[in-house]
N, C-alpha and C. Protein backbone atom coordinates (compact mmCIF):
# COMPACT_ATOMS: atom_id res chain seq x y z
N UNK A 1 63.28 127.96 140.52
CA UNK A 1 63.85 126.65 140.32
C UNK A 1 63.86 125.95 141.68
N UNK A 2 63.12 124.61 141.66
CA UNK A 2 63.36 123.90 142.99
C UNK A 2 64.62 123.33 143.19
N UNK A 3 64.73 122.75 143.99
CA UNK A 3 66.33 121.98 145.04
C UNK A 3 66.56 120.86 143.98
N UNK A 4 65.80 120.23 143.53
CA UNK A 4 65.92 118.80 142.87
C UNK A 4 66.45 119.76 141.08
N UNK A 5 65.52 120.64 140.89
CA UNK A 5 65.97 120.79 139.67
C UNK A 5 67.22 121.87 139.51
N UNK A 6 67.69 122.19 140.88
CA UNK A 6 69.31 122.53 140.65
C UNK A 6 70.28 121.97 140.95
N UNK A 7 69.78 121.36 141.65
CA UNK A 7 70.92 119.95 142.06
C UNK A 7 71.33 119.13 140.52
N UNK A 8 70.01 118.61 140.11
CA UNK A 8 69.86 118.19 138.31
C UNK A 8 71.05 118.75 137.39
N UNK A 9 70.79 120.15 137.95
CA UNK A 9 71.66 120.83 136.66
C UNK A 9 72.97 121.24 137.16
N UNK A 10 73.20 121.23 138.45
CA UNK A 10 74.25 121.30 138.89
C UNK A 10 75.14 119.83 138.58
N UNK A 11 74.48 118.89 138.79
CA UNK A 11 75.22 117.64 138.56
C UNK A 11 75.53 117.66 136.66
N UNK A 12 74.61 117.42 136.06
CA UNK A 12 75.00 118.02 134.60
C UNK A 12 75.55 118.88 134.37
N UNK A 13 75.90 119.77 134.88
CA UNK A 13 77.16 120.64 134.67
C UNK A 13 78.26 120.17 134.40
N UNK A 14 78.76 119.58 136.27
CA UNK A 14 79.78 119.23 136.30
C UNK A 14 80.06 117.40 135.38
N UNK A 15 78.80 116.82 134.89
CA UNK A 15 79.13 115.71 134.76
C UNK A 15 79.97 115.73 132.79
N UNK A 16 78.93 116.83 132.73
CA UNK A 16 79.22 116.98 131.29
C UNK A 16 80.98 117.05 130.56
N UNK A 17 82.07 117.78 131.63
CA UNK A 17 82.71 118.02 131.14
C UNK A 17 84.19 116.47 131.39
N UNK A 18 83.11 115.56 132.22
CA UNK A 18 83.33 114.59 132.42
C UNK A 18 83.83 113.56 131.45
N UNK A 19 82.41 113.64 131.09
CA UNK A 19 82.10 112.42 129.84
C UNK A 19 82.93 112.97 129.08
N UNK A 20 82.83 114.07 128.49
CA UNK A 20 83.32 114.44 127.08
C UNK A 20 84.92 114.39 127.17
N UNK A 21 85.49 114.37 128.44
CA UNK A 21 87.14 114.20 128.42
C UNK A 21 86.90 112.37 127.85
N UNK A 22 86.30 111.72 129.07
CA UNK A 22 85.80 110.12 128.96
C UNK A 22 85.98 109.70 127.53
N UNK A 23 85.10 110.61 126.74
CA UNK A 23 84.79 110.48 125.40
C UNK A 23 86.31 110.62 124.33
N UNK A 24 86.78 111.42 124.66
CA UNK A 24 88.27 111.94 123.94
C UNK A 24 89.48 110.37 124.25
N UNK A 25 88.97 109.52 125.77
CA UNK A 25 90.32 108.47 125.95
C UNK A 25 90.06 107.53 125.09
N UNK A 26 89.08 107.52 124.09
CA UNK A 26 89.03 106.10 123.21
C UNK A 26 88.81 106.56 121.98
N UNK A 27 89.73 106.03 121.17
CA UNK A 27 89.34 106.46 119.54
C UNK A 27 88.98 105.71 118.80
N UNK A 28 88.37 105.71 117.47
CA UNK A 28 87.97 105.04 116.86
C UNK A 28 89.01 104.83 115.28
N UNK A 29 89.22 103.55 114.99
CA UNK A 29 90.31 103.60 113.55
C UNK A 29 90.14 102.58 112.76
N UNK A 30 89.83 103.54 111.97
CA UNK A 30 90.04 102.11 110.49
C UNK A 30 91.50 101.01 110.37
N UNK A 31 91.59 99.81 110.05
CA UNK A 31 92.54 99.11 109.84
C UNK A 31 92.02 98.21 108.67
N UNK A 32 92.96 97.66 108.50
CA UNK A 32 93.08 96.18 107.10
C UNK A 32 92.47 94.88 107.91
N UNK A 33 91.22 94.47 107.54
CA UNK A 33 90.46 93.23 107.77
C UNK A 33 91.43 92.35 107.07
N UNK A 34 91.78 90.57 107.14
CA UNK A 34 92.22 89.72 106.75
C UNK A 34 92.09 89.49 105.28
N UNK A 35 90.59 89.85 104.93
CA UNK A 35 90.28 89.40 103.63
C UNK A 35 91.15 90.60 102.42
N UNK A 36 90.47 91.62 102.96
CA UNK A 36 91.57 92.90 102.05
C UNK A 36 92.84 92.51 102.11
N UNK A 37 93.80 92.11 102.90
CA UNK A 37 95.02 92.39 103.12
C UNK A 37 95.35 91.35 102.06
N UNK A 38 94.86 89.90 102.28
CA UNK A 38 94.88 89.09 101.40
C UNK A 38 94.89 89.36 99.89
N UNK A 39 93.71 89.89 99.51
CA UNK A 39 93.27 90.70 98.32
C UNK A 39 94.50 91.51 97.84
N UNK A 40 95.12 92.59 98.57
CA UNK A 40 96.21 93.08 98.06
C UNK A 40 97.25 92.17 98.01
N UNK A 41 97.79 90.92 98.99
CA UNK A 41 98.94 90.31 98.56
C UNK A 41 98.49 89.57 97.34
N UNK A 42 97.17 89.11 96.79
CA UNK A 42 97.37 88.14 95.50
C UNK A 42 97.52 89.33 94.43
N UNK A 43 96.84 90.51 94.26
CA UNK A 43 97.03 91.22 93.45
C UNK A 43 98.50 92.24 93.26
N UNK A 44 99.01 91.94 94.34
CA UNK A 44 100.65 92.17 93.91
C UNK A 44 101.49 91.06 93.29
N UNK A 45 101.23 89.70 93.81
CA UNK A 45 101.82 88.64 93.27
C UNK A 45 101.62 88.70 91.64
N UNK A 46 100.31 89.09 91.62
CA UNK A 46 99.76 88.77 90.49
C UNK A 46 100.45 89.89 89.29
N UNK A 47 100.26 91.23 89.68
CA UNK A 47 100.75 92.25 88.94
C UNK A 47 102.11 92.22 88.36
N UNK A 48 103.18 91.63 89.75
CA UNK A 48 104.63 91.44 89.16
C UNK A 48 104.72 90.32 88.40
N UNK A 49 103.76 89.34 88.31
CA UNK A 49 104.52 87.69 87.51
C UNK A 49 103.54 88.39 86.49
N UNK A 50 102.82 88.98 86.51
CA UNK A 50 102.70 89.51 84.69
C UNK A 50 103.78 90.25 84.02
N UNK A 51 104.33 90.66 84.52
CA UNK A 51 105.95 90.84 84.09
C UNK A 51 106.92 90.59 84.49
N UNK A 52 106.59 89.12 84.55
CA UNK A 52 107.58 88.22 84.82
C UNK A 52 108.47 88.10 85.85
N UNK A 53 108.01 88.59 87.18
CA UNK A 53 109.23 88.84 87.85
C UNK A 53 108.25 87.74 89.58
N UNK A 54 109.02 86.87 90.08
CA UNK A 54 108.59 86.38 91.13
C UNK A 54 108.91 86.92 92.62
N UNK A 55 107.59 87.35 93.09
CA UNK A 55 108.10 88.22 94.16
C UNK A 55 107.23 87.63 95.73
N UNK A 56 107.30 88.58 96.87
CA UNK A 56 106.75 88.29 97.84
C UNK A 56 106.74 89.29 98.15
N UNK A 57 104.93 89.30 98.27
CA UNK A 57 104.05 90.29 99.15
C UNK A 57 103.81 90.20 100.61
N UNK A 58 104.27 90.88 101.74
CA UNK A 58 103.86 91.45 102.68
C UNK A 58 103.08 92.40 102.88
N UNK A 59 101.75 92.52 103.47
CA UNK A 59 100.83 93.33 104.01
C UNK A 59 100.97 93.59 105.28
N UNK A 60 101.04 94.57 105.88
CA UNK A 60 100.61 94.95 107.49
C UNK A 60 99.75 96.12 107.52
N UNK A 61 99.45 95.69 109.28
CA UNK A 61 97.89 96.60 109.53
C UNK A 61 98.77 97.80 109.73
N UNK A 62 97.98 99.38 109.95
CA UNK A 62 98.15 100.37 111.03
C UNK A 62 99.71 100.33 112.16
N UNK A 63 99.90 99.54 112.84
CA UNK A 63 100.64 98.89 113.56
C UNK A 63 101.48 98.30 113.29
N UNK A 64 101.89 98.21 112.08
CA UNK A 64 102.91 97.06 111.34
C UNK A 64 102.84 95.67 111.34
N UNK A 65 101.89 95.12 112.37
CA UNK A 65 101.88 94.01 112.40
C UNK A 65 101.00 93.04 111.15
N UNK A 66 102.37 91.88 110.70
CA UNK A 66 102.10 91.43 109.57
C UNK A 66 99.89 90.48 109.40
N UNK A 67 99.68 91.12 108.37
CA UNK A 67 98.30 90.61 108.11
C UNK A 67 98.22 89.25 107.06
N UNK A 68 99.11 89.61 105.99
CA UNK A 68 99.03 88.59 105.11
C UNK A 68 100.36 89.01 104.46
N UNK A 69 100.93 87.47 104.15
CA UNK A 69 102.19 87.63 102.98
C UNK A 69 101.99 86.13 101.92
N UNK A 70 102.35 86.65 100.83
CA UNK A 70 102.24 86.01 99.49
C UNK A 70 103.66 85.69 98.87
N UNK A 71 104.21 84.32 98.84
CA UNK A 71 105.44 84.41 98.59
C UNK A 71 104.88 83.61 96.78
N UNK A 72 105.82 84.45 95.66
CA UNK A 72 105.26 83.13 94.26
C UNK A 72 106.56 82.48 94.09
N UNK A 73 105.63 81.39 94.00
CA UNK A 73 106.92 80.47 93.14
C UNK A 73 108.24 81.05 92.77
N UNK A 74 109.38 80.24 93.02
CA UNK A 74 110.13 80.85 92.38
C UNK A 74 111.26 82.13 93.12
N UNK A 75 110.20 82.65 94.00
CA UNK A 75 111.00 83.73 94.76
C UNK A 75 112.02 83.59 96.08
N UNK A 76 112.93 84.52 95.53
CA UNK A 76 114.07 84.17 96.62
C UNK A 76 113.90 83.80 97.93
N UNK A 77 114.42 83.43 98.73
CA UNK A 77 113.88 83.50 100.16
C UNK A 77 114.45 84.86 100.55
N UNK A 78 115.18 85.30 100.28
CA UNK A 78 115.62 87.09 100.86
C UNK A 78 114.05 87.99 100.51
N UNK A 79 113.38 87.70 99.72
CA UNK A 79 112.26 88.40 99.11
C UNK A 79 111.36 88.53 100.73
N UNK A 80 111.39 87.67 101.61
CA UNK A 80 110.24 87.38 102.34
C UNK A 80 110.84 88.85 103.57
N UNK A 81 111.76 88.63 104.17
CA UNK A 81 111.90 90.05 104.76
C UNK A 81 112.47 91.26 103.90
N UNK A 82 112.98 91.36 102.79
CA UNK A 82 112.65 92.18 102.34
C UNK A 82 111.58 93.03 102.21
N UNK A 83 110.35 92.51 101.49
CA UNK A 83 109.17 92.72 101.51
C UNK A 83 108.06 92.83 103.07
N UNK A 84 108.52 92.33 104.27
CA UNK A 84 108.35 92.59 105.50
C UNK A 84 108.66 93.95 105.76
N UNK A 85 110.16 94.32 105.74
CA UNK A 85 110.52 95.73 106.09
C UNK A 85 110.28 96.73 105.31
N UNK A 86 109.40 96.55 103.97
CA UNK A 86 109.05 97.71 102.97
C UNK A 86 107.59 98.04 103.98
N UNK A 87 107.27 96.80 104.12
CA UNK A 87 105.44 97.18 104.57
C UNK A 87 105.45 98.21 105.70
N UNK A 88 106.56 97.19 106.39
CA UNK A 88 106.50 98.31 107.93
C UNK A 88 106.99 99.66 107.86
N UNK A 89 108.14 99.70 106.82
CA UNK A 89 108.18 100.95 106.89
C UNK A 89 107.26 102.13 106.30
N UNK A 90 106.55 101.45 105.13
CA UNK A 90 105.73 102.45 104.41
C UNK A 90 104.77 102.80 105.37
N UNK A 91 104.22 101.77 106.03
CA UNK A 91 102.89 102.36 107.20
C UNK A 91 103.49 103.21 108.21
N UNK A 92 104.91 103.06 108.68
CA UNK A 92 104.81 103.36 109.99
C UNK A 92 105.22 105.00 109.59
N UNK A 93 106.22 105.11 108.60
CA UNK A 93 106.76 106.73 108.23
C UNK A 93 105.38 106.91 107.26
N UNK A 94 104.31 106.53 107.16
CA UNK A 94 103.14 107.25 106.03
C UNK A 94 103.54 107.33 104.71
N UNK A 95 104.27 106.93 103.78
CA UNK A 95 105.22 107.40 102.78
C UNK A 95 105.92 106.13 102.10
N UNK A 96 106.19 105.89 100.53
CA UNK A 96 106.63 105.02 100.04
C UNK A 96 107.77 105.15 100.25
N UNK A 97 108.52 103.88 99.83
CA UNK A 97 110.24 103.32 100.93
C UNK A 97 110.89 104.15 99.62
N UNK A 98 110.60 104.24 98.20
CA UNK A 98 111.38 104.80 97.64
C UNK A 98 111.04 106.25 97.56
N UNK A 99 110.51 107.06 97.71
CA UNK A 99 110.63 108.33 97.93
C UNK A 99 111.57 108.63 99.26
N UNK A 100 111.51 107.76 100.29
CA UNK A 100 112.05 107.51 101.79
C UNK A 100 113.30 107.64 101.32
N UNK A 101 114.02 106.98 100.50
CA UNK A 101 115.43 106.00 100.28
C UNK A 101 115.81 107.60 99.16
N UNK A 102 115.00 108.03 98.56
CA UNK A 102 115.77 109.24 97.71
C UNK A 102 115.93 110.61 98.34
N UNK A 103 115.03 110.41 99.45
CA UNK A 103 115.08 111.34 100.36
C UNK A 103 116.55 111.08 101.34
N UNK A 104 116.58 109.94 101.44
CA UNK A 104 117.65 109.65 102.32
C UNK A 104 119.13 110.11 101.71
N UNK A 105 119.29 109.68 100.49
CA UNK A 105 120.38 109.63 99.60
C UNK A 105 120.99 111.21 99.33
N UNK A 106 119.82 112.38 99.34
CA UNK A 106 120.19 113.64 99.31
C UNK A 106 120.12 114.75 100.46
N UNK A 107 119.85 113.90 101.52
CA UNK A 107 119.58 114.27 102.62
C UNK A 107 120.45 114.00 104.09
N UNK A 108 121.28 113.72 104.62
CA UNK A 108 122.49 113.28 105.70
C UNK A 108 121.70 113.25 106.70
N UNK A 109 120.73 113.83 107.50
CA UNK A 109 119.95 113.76 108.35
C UNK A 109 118.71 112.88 108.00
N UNK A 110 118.65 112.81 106.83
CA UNK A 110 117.37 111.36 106.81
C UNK A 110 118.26 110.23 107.13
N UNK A 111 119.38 110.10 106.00
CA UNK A 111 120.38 109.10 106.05
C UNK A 111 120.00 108.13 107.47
N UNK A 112 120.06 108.80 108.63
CA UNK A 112 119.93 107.82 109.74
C UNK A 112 119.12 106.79 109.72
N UNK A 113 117.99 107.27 108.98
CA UNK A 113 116.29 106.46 109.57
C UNK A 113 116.85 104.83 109.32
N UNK A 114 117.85 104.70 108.27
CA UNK A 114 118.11 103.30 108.32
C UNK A 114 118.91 102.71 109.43
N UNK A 115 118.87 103.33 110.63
CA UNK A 115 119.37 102.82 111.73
C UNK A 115 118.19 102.85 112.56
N UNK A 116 117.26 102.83 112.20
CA UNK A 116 115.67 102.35 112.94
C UNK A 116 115.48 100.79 112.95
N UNK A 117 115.52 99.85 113.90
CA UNK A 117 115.21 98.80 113.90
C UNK A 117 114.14 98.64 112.78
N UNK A 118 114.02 97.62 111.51
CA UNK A 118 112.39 97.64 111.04
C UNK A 118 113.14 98.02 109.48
N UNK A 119 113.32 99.46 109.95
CA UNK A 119 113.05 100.40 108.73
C UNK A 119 113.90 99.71 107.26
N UNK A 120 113.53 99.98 106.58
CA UNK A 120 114.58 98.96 104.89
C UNK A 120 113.84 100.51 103.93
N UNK A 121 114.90 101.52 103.88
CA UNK A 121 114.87 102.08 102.57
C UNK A 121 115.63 101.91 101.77
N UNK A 122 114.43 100.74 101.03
CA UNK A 122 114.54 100.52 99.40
C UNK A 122 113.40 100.14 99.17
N UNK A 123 113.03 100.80 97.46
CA UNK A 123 111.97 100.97 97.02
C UNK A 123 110.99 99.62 97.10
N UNK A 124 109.82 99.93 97.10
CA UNK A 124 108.78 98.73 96.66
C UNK A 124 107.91 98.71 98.15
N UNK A 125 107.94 99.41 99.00
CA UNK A 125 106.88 99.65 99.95
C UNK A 125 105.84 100.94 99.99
N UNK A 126 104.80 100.79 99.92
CA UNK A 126 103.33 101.52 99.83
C UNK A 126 102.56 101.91 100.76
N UNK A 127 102.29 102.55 101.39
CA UNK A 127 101.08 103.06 102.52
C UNK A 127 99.61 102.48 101.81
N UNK A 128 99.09 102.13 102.60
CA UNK A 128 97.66 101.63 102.33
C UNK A 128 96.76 102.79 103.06
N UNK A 129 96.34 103.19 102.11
CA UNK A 129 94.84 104.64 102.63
C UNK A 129 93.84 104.63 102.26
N UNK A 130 93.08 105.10 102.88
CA UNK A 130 91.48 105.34 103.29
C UNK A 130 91.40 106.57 103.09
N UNK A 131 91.29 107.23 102.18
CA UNK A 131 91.68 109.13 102.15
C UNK A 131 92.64 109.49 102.15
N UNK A 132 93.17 110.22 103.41
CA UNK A 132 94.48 110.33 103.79
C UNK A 132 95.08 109.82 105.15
N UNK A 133 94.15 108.80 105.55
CA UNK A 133 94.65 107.96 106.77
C UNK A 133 95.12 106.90 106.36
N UNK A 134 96.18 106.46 106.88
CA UNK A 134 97.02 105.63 106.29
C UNK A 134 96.30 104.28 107.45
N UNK A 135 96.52 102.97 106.77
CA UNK A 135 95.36 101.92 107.79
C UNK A 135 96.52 100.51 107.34
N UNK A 136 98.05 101.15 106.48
CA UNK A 136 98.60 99.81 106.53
C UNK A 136 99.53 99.93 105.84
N UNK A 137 100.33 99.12 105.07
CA UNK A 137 101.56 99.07 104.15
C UNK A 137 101.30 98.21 103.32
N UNK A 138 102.07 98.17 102.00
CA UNK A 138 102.11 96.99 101.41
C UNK A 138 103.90 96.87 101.05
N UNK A 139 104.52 96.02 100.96
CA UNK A 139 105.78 95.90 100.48
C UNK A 139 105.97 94.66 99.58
N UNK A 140 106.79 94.93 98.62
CA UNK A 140 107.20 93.98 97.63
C UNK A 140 108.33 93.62 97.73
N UNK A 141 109.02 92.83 97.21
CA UNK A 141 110.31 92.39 97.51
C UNK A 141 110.54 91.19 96.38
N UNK A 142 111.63 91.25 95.51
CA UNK A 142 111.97 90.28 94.39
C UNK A 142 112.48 90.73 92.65
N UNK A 143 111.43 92.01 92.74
CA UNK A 143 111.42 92.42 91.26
C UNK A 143 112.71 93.06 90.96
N UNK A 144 112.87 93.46 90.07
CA UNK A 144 114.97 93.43 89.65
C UNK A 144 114.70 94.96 89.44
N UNK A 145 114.68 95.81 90.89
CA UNK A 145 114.60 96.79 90.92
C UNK A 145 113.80 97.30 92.06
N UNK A 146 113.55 98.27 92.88
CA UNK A 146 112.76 98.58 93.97
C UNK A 146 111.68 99.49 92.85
N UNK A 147 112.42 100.21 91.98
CA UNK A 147 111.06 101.20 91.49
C UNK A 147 109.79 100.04 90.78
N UNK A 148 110.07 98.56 90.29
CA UNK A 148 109.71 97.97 89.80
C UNK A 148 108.58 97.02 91.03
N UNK A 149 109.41 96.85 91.72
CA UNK A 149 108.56 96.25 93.21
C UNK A 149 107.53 97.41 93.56
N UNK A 150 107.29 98.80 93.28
CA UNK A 150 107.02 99.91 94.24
C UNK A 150 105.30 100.15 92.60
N UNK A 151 106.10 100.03 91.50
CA UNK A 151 105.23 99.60 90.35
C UNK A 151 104.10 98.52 90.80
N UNK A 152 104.36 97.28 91.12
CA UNK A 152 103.51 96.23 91.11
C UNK A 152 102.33 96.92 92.48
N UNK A 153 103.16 97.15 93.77
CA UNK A 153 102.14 97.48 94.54
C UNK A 153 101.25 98.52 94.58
N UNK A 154 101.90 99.57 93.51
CA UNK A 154 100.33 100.36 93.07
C UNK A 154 99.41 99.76 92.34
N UNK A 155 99.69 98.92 91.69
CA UNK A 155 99.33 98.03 90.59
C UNK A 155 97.61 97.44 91.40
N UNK A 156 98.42 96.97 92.61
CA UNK A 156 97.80 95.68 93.69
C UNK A 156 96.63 96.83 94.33
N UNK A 157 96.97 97.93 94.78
CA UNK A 157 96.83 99.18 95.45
C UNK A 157 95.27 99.43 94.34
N UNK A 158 95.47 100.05 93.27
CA UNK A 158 94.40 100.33 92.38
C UNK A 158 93.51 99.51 92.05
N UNK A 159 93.99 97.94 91.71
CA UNK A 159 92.76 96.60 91.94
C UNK A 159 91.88 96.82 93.32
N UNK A 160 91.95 97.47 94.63
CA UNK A 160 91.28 96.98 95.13
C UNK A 160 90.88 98.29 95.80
N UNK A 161 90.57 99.19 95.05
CA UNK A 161 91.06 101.06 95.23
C UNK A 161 89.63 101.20 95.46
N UNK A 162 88.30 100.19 95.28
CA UNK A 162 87.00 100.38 95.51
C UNK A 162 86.78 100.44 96.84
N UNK A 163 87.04 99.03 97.90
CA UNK A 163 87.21 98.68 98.74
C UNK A 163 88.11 99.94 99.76
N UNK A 164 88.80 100.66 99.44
CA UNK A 164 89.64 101.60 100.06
C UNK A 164 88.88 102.75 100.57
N UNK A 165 87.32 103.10 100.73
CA UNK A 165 86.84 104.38 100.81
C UNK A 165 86.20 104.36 102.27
C-alpha cells in the first residue's frame, strides 16, 4: 500500500465515524400539512352537526402548535379553547383526553397531569397517526358530552384515514 493510499484510508477511517454521529444530529418527521389539518377540522364539524350538536374543531401539528380550527355556527365560545386544550393534549401525552381523564379519576398520581399548563382532561381529544407515530391532535369541544366530542373526531380521523399512511 502506498503513502497516498493510507493516508486515504486512514482519513476514511477516522472521517467515517464522523459523519455518521453528523448524520444521527438531524432527524427526519412526519407532521400535518395545512390542507390535512383543515380536512380533519371540516370533517369533525361535519360529523358532530350530523348529530346535531355544534362544535369547534382544533387541529395541531407534532408540537402542539395550532394548524387549523373550525368553529360551527352556533357554538359556544368556551368550545374554542376547550377544543384547543384537547388537541394539545392528545398529541403531546400520545393518547386520547378521555382515556387520560379515566385514567386520572382512578389513579391519584395521574390526577396531577391537570396541573400541566395546556393539559384539559376531558374527553374529545385524539392523537393524529401515521402508524404509530403520532404527527398531531385533534380536539373537539361543544358536544353534550366529551365521549360524544371524542366520537365525532374518530369520525373526522377515519374520513381522512387514506391520507394517514
Amino acid at each position: 500500500m502506498n503513502q497516498i493510499t493510507r493516508t486515504a484510508l486512514i482519513v476514511a477511517l477516522i472521517a467515517a465515524p464522523l459523519s455518521f454521529a453528523q448524520a444521527q444530529a438531524v432527524r427526519s418527521e412526519k407532521n400535518l400539512s395545512l390542507d390535512l389539518a383543515n380536512q380533519i377540522a371540516a370533517a369533525g364539524v361535519a360529523a358532530c352537526a350530523a348529530n346535531g350538536y355544534a362544535v369547534t374543531v382544533t387541529v395541531v401539528d407534532r408540537a402542539g402548535g395550532v394548524r387549523a380550527v373550525q368553529r360551527a355556527d352556533n357554538a359556544g365560545p368556551h368550545t374554542l379553547a376547550a377544543s384547543e386544550g384537547k388537541a394539545f393534549t392528545s398529541a403531546s401525552a400520545k393518547n386520547t383526553t378521555l382515556a387520560m381523564m379515566e385514567n386520572a379519576q382512578k389513579n391519584p398520581a395521574a390526577a396531577t397531569l391537570v396541573h400541566i399548563p395546556g393539559f384539559l382532561l376531558v374527553g374529545g381529544g385524539v392523537p393524529v397517526k401515521v402508524g404509530n407515530e403520532v404527527i398531531g391532535g385533534v380536539g373537539i369541544g361543544g358536544a353534550p358530552g366529551g365521549h360524544l366530542d371524542e366520537q365525532c373526531a374518530m369520525a373526522a380521523l377515519d374520513k381522512v384515514k387514506d391520507l394517514l399512511k
